[in-house]
N, C-alpha and C. Protein backbone atom coordinates (compact mmCIF):
# COMPACT_ATOMS: atom_id res chain seq x y z
N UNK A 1 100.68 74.28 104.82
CA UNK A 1 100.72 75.62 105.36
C UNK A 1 100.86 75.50 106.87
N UNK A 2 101.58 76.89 107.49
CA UNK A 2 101.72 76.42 108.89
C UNK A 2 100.50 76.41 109.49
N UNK A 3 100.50 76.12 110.86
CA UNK A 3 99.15 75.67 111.19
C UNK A 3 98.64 77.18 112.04
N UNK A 4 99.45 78.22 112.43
CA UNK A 4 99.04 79.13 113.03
C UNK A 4 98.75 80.53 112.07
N UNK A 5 99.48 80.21 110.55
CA UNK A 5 99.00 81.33 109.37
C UNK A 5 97.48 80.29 109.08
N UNK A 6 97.56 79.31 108.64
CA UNK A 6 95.94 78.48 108.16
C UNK A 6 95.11 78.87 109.10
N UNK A 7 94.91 78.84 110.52
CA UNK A 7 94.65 79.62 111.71
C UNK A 7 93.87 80.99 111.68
N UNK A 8 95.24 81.79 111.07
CA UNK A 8 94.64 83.36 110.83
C UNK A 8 93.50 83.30 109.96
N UNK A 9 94.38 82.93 108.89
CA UNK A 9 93.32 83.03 107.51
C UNK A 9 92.40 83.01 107.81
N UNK A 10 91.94 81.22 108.58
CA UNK A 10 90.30 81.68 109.20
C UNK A 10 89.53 82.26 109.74
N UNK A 11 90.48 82.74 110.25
CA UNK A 11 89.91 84.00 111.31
C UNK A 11 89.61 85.25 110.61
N UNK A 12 90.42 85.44 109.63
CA UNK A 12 90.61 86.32 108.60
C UNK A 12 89.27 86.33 107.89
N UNK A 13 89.04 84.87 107.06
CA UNK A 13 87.78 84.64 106.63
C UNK A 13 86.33 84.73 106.91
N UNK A 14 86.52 84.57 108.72
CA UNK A 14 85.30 85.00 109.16
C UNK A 14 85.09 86.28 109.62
N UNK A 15 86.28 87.00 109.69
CA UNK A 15 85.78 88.61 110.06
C UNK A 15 85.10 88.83 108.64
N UNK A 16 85.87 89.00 107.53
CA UNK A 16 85.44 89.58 106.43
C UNK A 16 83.87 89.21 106.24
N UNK A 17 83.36 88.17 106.50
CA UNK A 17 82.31 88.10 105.88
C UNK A 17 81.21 88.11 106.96
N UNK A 18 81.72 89.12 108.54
CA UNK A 18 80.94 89.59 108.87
C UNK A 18 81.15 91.18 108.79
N UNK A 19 81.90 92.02 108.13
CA UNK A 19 82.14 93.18 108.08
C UNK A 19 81.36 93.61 107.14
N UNK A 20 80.87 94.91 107.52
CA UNK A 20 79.88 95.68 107.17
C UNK A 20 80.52 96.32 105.40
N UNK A 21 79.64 96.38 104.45
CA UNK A 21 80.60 96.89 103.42
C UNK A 21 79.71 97.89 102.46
N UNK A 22 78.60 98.27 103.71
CA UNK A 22 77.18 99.79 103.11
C UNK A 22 77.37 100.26 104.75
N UNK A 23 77.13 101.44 104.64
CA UNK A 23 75.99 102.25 105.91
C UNK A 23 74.84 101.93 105.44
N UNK A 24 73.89 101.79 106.90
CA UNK A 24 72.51 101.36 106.15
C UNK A 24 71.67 102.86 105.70
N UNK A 25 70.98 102.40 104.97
CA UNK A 25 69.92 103.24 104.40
C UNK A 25 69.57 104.56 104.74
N UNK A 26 69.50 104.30 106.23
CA UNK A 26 68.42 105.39 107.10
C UNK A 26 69.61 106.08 107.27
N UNK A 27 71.02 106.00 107.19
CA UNK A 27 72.07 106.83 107.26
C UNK A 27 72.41 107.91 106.66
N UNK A 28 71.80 109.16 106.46
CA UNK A 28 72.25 110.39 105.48
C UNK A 28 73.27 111.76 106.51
N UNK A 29 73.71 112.28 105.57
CA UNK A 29 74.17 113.10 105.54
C UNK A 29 75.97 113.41 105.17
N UNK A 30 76.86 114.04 105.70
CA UNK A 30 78.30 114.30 105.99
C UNK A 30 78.89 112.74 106.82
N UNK A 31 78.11 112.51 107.58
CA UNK A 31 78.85 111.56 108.36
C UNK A 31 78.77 110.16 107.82
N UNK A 32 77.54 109.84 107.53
CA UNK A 32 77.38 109.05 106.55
C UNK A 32 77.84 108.80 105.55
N UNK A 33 78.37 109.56 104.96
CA UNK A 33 79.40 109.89 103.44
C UNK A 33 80.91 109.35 104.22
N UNK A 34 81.15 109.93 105.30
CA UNK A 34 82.41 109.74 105.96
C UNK A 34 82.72 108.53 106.30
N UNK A 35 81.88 108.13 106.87
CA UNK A 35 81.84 106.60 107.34
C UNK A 35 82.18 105.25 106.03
N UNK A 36 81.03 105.57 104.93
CA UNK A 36 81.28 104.93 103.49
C UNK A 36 82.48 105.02 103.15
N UNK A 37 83.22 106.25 103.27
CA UNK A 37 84.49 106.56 102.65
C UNK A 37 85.21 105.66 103.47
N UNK A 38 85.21 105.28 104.61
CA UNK A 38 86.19 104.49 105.84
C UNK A 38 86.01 103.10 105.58
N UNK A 39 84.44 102.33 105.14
CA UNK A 39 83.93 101.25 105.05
C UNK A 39 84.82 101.27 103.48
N UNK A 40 84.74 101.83 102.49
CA UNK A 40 85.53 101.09 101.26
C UNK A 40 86.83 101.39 101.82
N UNK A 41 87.73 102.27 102.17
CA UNK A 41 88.97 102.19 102.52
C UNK A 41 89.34 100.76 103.62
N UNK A 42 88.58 100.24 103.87
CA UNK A 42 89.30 99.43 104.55
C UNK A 42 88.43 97.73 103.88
N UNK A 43 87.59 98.39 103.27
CA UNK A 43 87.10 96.65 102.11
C UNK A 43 88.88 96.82 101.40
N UNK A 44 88.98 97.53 100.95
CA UNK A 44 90.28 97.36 100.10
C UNK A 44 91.81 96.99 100.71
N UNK A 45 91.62 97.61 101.88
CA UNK A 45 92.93 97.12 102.61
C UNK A 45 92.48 95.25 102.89
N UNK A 46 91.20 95.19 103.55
CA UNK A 46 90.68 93.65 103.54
C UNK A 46 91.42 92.86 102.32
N UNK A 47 90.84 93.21 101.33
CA UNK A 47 91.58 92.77 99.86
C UNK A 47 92.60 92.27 99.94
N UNK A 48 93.47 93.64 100.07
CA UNK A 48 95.07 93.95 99.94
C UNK A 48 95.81 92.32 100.61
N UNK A 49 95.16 92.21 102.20
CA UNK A 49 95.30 91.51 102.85
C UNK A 49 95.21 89.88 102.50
N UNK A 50 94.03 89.90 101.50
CA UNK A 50 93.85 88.58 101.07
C UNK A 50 94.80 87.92 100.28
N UNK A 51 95.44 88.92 99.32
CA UNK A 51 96.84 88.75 98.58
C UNK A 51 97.67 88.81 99.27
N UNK A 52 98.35 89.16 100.67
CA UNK A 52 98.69 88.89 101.44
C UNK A 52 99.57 87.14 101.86
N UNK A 53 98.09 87.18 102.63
CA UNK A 53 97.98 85.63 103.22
C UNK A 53 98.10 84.42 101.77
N UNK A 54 97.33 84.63 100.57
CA UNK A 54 97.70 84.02 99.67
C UNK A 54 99.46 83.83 99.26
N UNK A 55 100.25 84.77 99.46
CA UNK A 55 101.28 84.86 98.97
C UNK A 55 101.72 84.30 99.88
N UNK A 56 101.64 85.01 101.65
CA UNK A 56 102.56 84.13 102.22
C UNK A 56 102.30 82.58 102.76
N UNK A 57 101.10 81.57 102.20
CA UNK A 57 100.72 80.82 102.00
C UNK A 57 101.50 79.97 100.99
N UNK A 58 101.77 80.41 100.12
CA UNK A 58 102.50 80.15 98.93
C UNK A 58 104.00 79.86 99.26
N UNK A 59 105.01 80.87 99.88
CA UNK A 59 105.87 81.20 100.51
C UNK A 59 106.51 80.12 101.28
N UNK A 60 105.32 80.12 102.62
CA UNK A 60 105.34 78.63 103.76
C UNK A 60 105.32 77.36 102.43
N UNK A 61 104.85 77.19 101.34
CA UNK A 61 104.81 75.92 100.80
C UNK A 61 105.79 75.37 100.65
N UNK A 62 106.94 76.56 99.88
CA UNK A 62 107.81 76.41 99.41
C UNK A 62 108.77 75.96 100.58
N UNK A 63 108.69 76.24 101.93
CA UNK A 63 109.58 76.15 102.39
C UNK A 63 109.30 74.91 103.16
N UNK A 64 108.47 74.44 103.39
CA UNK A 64 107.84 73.05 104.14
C UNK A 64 107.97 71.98 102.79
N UNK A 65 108.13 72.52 101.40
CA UNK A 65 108.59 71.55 100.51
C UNK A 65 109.89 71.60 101.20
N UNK A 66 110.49 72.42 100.58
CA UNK A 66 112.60 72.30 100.87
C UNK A 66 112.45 71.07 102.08
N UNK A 67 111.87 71.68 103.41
CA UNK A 67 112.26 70.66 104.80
C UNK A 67 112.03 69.38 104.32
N UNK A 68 110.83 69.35 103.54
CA UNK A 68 110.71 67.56 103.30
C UNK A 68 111.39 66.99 102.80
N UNK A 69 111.86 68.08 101.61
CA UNK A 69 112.69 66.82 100.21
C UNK A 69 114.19 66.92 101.20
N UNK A 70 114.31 67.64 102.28
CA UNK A 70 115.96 67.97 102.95
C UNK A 70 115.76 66.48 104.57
N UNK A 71 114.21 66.18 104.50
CA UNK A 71 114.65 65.20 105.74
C UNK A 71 114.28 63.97 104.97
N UNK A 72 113.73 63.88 103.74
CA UNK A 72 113.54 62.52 103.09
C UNK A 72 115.58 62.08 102.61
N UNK A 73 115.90 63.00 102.15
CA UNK A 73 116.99 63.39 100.95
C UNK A 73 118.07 62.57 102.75
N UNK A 74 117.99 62.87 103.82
CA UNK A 74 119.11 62.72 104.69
C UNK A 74 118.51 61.22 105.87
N UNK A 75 117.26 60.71 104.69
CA UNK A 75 117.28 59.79 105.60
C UNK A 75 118.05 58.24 105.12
């Protein structure tokens, strides 16, 4: 994988698993409800994202295979 998507990812990896994914407790009312609604809308885009980077992970493989078998194949 390239070295500046492997890069993200991690970076990727460590936001997520400091992002908040409740309002705490002592939080009631309208805004509180609002906020939850914003905190799962964007756990899911998080997600979305993870399939993402997986795919284009996948993607870069394929193509850092081709270069190899194309500079082994012309040496």
């Amino acid at each position: 994988m390239s070295f500046s998507l492997s890069r993200s990812r991690a970076d990727y990896d460590t936001a997520v698993t400091q992002f908040p994914t409740s309002v705490p407790a002592s939080w009631v009312g309208a805004d509180s409800t609002a906020c939850q609604t914003m905190l799962t809308n964007v756990s899911g885009l998080l997600t979305a994202l993870a399939t993402r980077y997986d795919t284009a992970a996948s993607k870069v493989g394929v193509v850092e295979s081709r270069n190899s078998s194309t500079e082994t194949s012309s040496s």
